[in-house]
C-alpha atoms as a PDB file:
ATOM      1  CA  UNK A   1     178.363  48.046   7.163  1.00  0.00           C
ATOM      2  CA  UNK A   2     175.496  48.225   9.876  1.00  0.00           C
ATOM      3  CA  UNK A   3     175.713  50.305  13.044  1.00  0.00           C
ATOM      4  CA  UNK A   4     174.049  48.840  16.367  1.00  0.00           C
ATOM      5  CA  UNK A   5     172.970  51.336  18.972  1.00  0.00           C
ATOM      6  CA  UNK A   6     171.333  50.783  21.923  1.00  0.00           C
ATOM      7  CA  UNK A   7     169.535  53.362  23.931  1.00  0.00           C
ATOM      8  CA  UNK A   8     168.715  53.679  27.469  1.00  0.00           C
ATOM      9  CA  UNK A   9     166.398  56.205  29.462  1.00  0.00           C
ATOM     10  CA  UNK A  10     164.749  56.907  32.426  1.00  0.00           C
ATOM     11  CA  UNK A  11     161.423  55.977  31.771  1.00  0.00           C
ATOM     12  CA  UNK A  12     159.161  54.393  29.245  1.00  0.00           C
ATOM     13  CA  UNK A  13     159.919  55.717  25.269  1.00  0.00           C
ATOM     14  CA  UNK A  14     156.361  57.060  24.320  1.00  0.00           C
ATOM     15  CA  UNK A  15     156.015  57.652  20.137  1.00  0.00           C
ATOM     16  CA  UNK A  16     153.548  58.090  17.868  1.00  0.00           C
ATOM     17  CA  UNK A  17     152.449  54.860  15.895  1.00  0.00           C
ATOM     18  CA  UNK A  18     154.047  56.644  12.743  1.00  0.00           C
ATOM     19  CA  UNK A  19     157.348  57.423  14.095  1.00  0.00           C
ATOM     20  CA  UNK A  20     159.848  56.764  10.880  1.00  0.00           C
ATOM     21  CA  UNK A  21     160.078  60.234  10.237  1.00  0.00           C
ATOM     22  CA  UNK A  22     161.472  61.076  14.245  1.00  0.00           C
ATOM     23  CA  UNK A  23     164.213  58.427  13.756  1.00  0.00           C
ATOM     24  CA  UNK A  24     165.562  59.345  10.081  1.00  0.00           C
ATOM     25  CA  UNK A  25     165.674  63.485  12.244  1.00  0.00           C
ATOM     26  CA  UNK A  26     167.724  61.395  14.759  1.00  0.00           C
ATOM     27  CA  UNK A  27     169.962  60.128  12.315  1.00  0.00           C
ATOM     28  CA  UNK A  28     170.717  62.960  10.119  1.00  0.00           C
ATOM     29  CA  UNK A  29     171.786  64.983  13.189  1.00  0.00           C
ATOM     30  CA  UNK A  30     174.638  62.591  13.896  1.00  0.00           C
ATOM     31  CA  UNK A  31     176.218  64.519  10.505  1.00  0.00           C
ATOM     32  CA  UNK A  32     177.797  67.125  12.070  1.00  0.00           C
ATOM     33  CA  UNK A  33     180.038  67.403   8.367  1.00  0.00           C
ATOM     34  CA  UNK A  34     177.706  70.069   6.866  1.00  0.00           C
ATOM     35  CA  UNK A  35     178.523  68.537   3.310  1.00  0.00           C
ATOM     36  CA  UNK A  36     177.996  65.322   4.007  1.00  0.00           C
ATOM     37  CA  UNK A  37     174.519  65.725   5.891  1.00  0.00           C
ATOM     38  CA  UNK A  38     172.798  68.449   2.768  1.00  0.00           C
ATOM     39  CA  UNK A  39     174.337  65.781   0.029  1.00  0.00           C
ATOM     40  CA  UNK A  40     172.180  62.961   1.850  1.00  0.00           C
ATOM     41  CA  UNK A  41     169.163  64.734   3.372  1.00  0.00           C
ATOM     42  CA  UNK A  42     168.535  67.473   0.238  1.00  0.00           C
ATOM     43  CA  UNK A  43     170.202  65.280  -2.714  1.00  0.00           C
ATOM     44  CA  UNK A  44     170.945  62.034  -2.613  1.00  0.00           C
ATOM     45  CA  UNK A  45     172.840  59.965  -5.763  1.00  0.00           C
ATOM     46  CA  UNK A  46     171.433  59.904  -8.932  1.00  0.00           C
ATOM     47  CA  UNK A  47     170.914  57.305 -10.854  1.00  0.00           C
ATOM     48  CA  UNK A  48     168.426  58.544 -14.080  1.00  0.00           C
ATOM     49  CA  UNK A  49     165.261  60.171 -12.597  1.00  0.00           C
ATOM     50  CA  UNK A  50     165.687  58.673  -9.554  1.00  0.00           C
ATOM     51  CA  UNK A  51     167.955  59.617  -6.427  1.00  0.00           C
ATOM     52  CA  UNK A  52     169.522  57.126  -3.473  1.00  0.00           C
ATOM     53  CA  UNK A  53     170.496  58.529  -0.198  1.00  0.00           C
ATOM     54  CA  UNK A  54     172.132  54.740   0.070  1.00  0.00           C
ATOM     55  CA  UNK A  55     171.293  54.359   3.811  1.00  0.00           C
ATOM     56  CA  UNK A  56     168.430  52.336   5.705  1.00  0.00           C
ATOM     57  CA  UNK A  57     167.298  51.750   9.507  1.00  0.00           C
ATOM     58  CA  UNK A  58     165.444  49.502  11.045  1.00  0.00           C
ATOM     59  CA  UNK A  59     162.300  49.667  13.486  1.00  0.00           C
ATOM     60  CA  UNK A  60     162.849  50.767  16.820  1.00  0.00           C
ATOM     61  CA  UNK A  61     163.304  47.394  18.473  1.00  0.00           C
ATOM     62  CA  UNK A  62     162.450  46.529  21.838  1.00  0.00           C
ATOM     63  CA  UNK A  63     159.921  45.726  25.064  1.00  0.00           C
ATOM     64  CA  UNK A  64     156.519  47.501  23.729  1.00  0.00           C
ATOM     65  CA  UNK A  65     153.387  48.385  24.817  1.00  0.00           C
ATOM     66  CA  UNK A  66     150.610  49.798  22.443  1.00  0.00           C
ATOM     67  CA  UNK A  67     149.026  52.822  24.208  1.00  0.00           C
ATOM     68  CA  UNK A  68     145.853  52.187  21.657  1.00  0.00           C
ATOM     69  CA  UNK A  69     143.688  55.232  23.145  1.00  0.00           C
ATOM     70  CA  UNK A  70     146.035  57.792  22.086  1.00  0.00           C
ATOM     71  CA  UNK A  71     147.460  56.114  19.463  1.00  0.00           C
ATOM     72  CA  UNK A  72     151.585  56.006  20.743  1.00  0.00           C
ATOM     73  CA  UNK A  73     153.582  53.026  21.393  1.00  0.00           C
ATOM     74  CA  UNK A  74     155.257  52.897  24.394  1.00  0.00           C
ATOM     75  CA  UNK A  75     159.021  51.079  24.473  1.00  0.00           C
ATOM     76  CA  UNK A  76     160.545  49.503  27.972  1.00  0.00           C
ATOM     77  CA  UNK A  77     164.535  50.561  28.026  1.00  0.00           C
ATOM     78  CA  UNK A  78     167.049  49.673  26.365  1.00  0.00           C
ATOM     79  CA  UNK A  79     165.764  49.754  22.805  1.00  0.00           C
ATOM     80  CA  UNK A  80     167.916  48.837  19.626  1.00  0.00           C
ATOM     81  CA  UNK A  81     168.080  50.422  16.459  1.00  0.00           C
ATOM     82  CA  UNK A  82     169.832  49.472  13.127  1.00  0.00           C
ATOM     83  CA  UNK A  83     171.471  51.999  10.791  1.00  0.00           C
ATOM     84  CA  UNK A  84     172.917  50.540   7.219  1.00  0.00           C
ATOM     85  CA  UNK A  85     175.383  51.841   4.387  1.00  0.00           C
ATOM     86  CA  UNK A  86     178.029  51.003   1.920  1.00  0.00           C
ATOM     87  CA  UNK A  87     179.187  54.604   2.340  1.00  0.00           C
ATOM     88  CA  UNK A  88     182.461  54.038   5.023  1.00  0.00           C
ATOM     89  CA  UNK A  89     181.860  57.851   5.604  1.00  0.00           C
ATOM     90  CA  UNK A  90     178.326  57.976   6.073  1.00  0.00           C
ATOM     91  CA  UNK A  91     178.843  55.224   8.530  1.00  0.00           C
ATOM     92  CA  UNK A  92     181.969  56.449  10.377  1.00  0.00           C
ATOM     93  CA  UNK A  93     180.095  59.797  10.512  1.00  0.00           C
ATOM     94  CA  UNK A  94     177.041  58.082  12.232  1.00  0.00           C
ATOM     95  CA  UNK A  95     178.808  56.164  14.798  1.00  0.00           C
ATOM     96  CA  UNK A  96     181.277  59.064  15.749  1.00  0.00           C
ATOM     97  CA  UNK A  97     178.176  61.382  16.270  1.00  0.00           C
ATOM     98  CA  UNK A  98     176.287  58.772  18.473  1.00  0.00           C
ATOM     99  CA  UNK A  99     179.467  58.646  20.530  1.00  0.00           C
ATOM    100  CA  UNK A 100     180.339  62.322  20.417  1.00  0.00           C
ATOM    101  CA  UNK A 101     176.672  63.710  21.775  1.00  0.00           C
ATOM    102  CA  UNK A 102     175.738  60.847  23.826  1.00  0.00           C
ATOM    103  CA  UNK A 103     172.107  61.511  24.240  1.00  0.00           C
ATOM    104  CA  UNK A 104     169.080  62.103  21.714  1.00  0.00           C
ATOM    105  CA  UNK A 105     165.874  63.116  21.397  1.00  0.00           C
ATOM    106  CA  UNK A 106     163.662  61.353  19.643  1.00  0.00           C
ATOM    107  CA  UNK A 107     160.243  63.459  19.608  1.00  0.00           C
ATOM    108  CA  UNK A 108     159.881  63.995  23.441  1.00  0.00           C
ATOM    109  CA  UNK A 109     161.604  61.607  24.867  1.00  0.00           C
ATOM    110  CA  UNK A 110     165.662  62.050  25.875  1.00  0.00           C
ATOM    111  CA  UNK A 111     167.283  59.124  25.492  1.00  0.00           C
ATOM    112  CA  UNK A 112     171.209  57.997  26.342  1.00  0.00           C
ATOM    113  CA  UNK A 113     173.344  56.475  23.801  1.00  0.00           C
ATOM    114  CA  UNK A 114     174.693  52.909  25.925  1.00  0.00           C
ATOM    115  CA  UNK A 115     176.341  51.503  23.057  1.00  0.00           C
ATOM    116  CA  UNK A 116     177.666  51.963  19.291  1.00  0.00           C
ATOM    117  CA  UNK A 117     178.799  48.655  17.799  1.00  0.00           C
ATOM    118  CA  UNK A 118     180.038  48.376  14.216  1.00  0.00           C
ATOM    119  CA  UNK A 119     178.969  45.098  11.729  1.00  0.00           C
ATOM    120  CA  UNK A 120     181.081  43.917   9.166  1.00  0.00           C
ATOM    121  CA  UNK A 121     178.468  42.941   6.535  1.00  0.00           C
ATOM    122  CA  UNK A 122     180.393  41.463   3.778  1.00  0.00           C
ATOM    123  CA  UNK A 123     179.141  38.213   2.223  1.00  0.00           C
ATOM    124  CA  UNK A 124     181.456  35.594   1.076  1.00  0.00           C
ATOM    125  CA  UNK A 125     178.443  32.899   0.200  1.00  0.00           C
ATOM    126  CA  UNK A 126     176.002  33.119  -2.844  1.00  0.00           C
ATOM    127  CA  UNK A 127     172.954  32.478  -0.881  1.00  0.00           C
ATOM    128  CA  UNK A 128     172.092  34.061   2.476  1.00  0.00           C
ATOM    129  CA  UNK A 129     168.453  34.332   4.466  1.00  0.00           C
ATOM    130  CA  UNK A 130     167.498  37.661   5.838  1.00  0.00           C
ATOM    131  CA  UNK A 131     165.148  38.922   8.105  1.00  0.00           C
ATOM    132  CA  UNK A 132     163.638  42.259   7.448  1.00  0.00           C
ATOM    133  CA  UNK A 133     164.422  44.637  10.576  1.00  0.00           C
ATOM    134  CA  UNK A 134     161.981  47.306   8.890  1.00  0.00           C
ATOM    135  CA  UNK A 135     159.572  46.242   6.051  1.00  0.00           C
ATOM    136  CA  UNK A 136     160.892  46.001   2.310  1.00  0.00           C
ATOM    137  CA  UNK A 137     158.177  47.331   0.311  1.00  0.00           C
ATOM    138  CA  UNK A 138     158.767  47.683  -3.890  1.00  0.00           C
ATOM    139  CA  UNK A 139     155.668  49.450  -5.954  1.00  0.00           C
ATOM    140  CA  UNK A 140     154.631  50.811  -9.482  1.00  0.00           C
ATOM    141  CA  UNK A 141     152.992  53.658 -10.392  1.00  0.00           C
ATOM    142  CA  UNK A 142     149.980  53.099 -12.583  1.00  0.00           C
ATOM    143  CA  UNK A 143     147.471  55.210 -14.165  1.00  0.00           C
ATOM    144  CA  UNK A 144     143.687  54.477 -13.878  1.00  0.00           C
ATOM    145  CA  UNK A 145     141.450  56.933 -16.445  1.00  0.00           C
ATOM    146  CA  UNK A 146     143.851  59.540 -16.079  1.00  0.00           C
ATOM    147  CA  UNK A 147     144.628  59.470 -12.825  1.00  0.00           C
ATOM    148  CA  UNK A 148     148.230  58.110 -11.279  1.00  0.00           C
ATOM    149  CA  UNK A 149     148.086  55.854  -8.087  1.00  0.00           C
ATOM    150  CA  UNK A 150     150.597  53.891  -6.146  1.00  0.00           C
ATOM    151  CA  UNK A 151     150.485  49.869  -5.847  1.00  0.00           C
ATOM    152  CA  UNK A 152     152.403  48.642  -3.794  1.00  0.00           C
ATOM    153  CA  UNK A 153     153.353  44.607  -4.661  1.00  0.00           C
ATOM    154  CA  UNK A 154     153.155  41.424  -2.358  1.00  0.00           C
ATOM    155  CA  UNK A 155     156.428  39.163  -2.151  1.00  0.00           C
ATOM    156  CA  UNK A 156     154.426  36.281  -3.898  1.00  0.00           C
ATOM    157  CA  UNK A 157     153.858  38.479  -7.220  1.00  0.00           C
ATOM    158  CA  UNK A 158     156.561  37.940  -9.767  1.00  0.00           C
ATOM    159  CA  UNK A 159     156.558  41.797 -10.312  1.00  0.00           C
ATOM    160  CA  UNK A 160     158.225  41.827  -6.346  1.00  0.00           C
ATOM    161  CA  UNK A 161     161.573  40.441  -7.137  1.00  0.00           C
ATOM    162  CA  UNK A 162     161.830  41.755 -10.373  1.00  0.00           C
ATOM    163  CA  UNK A 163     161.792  45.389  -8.893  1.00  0.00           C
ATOM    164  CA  UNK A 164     163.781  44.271  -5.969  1.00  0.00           C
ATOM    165  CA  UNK A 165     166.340  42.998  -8.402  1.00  0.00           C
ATOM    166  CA  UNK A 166     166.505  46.130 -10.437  1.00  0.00           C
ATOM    167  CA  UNK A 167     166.587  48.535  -7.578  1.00  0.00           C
ATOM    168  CA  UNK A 168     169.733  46.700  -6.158  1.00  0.00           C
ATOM    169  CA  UNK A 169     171.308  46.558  -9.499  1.00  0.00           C
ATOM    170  CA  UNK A 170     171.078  50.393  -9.318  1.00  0.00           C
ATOM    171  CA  UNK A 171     172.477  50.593  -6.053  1.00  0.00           C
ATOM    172  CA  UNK A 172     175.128  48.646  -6.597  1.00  0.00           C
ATOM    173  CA  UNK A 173     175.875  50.754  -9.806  1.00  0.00           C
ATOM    174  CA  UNK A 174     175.934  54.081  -7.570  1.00  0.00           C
ATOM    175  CA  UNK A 175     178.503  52.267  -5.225  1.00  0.00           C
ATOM    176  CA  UNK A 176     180.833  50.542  -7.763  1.00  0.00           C
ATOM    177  CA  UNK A 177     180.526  52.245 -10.700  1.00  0.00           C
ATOM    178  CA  UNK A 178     179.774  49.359 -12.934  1.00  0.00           C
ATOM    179  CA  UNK A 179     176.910  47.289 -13.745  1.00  0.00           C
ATOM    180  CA  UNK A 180     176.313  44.567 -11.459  1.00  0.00           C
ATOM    181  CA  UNK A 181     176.204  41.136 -12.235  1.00  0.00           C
ATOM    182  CA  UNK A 182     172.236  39.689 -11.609  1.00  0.00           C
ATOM    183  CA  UNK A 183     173.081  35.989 -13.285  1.00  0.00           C
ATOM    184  CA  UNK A 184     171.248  34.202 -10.666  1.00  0.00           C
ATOM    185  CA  UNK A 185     169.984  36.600  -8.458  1.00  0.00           C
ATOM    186  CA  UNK A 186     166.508  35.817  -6.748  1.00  0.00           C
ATOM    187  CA  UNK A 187     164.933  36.931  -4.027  1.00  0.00           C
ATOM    188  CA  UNK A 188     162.143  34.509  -2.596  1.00  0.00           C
ATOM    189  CA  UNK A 189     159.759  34.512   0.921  1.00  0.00           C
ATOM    190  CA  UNK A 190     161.048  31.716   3.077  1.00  0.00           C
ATOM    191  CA  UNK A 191     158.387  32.651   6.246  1.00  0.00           C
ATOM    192  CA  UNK A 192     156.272  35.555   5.045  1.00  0.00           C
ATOM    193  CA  UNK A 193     152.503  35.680   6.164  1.00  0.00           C
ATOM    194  CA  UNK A 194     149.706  37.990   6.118  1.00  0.00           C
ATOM    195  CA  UNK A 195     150.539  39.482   9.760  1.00  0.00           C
ATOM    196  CA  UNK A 196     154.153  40.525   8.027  1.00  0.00           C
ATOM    197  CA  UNK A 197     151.986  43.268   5.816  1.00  0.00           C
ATOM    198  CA  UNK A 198     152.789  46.382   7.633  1.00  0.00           C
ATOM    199  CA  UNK A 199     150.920  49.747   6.575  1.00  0.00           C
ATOM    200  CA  UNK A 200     152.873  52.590   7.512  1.00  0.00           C
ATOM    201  CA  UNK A 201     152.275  56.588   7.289  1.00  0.00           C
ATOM    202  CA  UNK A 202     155.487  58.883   6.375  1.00  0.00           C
ATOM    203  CA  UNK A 203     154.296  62.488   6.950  1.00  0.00           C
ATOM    204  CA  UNK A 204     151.240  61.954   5.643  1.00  0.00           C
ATOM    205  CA  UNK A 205     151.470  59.163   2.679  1.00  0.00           C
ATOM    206  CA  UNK A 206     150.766  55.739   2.882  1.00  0.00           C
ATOM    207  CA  UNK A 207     153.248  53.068   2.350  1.00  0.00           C
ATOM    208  CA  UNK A 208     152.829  49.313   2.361  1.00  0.00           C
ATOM    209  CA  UNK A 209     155.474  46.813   3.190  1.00  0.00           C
ATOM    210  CA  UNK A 210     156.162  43.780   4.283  1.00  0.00           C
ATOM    211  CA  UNK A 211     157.910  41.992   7.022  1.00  0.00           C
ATOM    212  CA  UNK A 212     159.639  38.502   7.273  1.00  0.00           C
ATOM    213  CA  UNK A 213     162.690  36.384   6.431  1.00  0.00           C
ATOM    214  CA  UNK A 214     163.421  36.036   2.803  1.00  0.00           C
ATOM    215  CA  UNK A 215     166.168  33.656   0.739  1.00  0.00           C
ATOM    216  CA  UNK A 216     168.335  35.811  -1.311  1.00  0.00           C
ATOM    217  CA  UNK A 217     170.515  34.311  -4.306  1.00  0.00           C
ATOM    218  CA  UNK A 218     173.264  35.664  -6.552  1.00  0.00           C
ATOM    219  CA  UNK A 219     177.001  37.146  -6.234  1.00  0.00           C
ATOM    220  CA  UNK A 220     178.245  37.727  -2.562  1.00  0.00           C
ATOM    221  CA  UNK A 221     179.066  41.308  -3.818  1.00  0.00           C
ATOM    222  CA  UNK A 222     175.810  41.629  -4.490  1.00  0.00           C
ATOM    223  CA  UNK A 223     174.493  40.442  -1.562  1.00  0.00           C
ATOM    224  CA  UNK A 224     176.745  42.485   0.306  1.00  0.00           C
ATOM    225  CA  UNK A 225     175.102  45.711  -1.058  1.00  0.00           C
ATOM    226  CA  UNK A 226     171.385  44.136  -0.286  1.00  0.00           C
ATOM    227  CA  UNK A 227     172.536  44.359   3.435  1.00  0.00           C
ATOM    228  CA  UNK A 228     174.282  47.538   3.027  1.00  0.00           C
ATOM    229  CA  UNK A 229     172.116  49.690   1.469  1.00  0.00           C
ATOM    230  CA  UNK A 230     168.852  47.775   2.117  1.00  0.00           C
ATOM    231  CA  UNK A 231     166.346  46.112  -0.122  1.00  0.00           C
ATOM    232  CA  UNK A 232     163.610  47.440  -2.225  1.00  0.00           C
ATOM    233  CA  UNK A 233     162.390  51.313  -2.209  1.00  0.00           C
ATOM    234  CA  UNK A 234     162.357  54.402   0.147  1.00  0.00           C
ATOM    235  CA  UNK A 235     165.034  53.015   2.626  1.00  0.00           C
ATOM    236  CA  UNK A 236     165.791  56.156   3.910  1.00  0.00           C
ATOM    237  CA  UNK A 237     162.470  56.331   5.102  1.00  0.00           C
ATOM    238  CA  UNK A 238     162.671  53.671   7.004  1.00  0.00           C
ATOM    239  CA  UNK A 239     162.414  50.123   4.588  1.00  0.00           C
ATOM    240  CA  UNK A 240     164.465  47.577   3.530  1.00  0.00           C
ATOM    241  CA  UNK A 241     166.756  47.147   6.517  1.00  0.00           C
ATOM    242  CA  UNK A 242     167.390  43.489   6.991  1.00  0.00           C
ATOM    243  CA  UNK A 243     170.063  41.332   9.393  1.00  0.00           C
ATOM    244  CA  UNK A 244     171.195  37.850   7.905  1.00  0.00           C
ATOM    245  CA  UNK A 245     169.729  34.701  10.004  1.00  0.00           C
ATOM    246  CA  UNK A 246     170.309  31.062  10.006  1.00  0.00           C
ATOM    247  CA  UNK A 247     167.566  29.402   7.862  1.00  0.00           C
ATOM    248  CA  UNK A 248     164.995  27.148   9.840  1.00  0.00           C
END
């Protein structure tokens, strides 16, 4: 399911360039169950070595300005912003703490909750196109004489839908408790260019992802959990939130 707030204010909504880190505080604080916000901000679900906090938001959407000088980005009311999960909970949670405070504040700006609207994401068809409402980025760590480094993978390397594909079959795993069914699964750029590379800092580390609207194959199920829980790595940081469009 996907959650659809818009926010109102005042005045212009002045942010940092690197902001993902002021909307995921914004989010968590909607968790007023004490449980349920420590098990997704401190732990996550495990799934080997790795952990999913099985959420993802989008960019903050809207009018813009870039304030270049000082480095900010300043957003003309109302702005939208996208929150996704297969968790009913997590989602209920969300939307009932939106509601319940009414305002936020997202660094220092107040802003006034104008709407909550709840998405039905389930798929029904075995292909879908998406657009990518923050950037889906998927990477390996490699060693180089010793020393580890990150790369982070375009969508027109093979390596890029093979880790998309095996991240989702892990999510899906953590949400159904079986192993999901990939026969036919692909995941392929439909109108992806150079200007969709976005380089993003997260308190302090670089991250590289990309942009776009992308064709995705395979079992509706599957494609259900692709919009629910987001595509490719570090979603809860801010990737891999995506909307489904009509091709062309």
């Amino acid at each position: 399911m996907q959650l659809l707030i818009e926010f109102t204010a005042s005045r212009e909504i002045v942010l940092p360039f690197e902001h993902n880190h002021l909307l995921q505080a914004v989010i968590y604080h909607q968790i007023e169950q004490p449980a349920l916000r420590d098990l997704l901000h401190d732990q996550g679900f495990a799934f080997g070595k790795r952990r999913f906090k099985l959420f993802a938001f989008s960019r903050l959407m809207g009018k813009f300005r870039v304030l270049g000088e000082k480095g900010e980005i300043a957003f003309t009311p109302p702005c939208r912003l996208v929150i996704c999960s297969p968790l009913l909970a997590v989602v209920e949670e969300m939307a009932k703490g939106f509601l319940r405070q009414g305002q936020v504040h997202l660094g220092k700006n107040r802003l006034t909750v104008g709407s909550v609207e709840v998405r039905d994401t389930e798929i029904t068809e075995n292909r879908i196109t998406v657009r990518m409402l923050s950037p889906l980025t998927v990477y390996s760590t490699l060693d180089n004489n010793g020393k580890s480094f990150t790369y982070y993978y375009s969508p027109f390397e093979p390596r890029f839908a093979e880790l998309v594909k095996e991240n989702l079959a892990k999510k899906y795993q953590l949400v159904f408790g079986q192993s999901a069914d990939l026969a036919g699964f692909s995941v392929t750029p439909v109108e992806v260019g150079e200007r969709d590379l976005k380089v993003v800092r997260y308190k302090g580390t670089i991250i590289k992802g990309w942009m776009g609207k992308y064709r995705l194959t395979g079992k509706p199920e599957l494609l259900t959990v692709a919009l629910d829980a987001g595509l490719g790595a570090k979603n809860s940081q801010g990737f891999g939130c995506c909307e489904v469009v009509e091709e062309g």
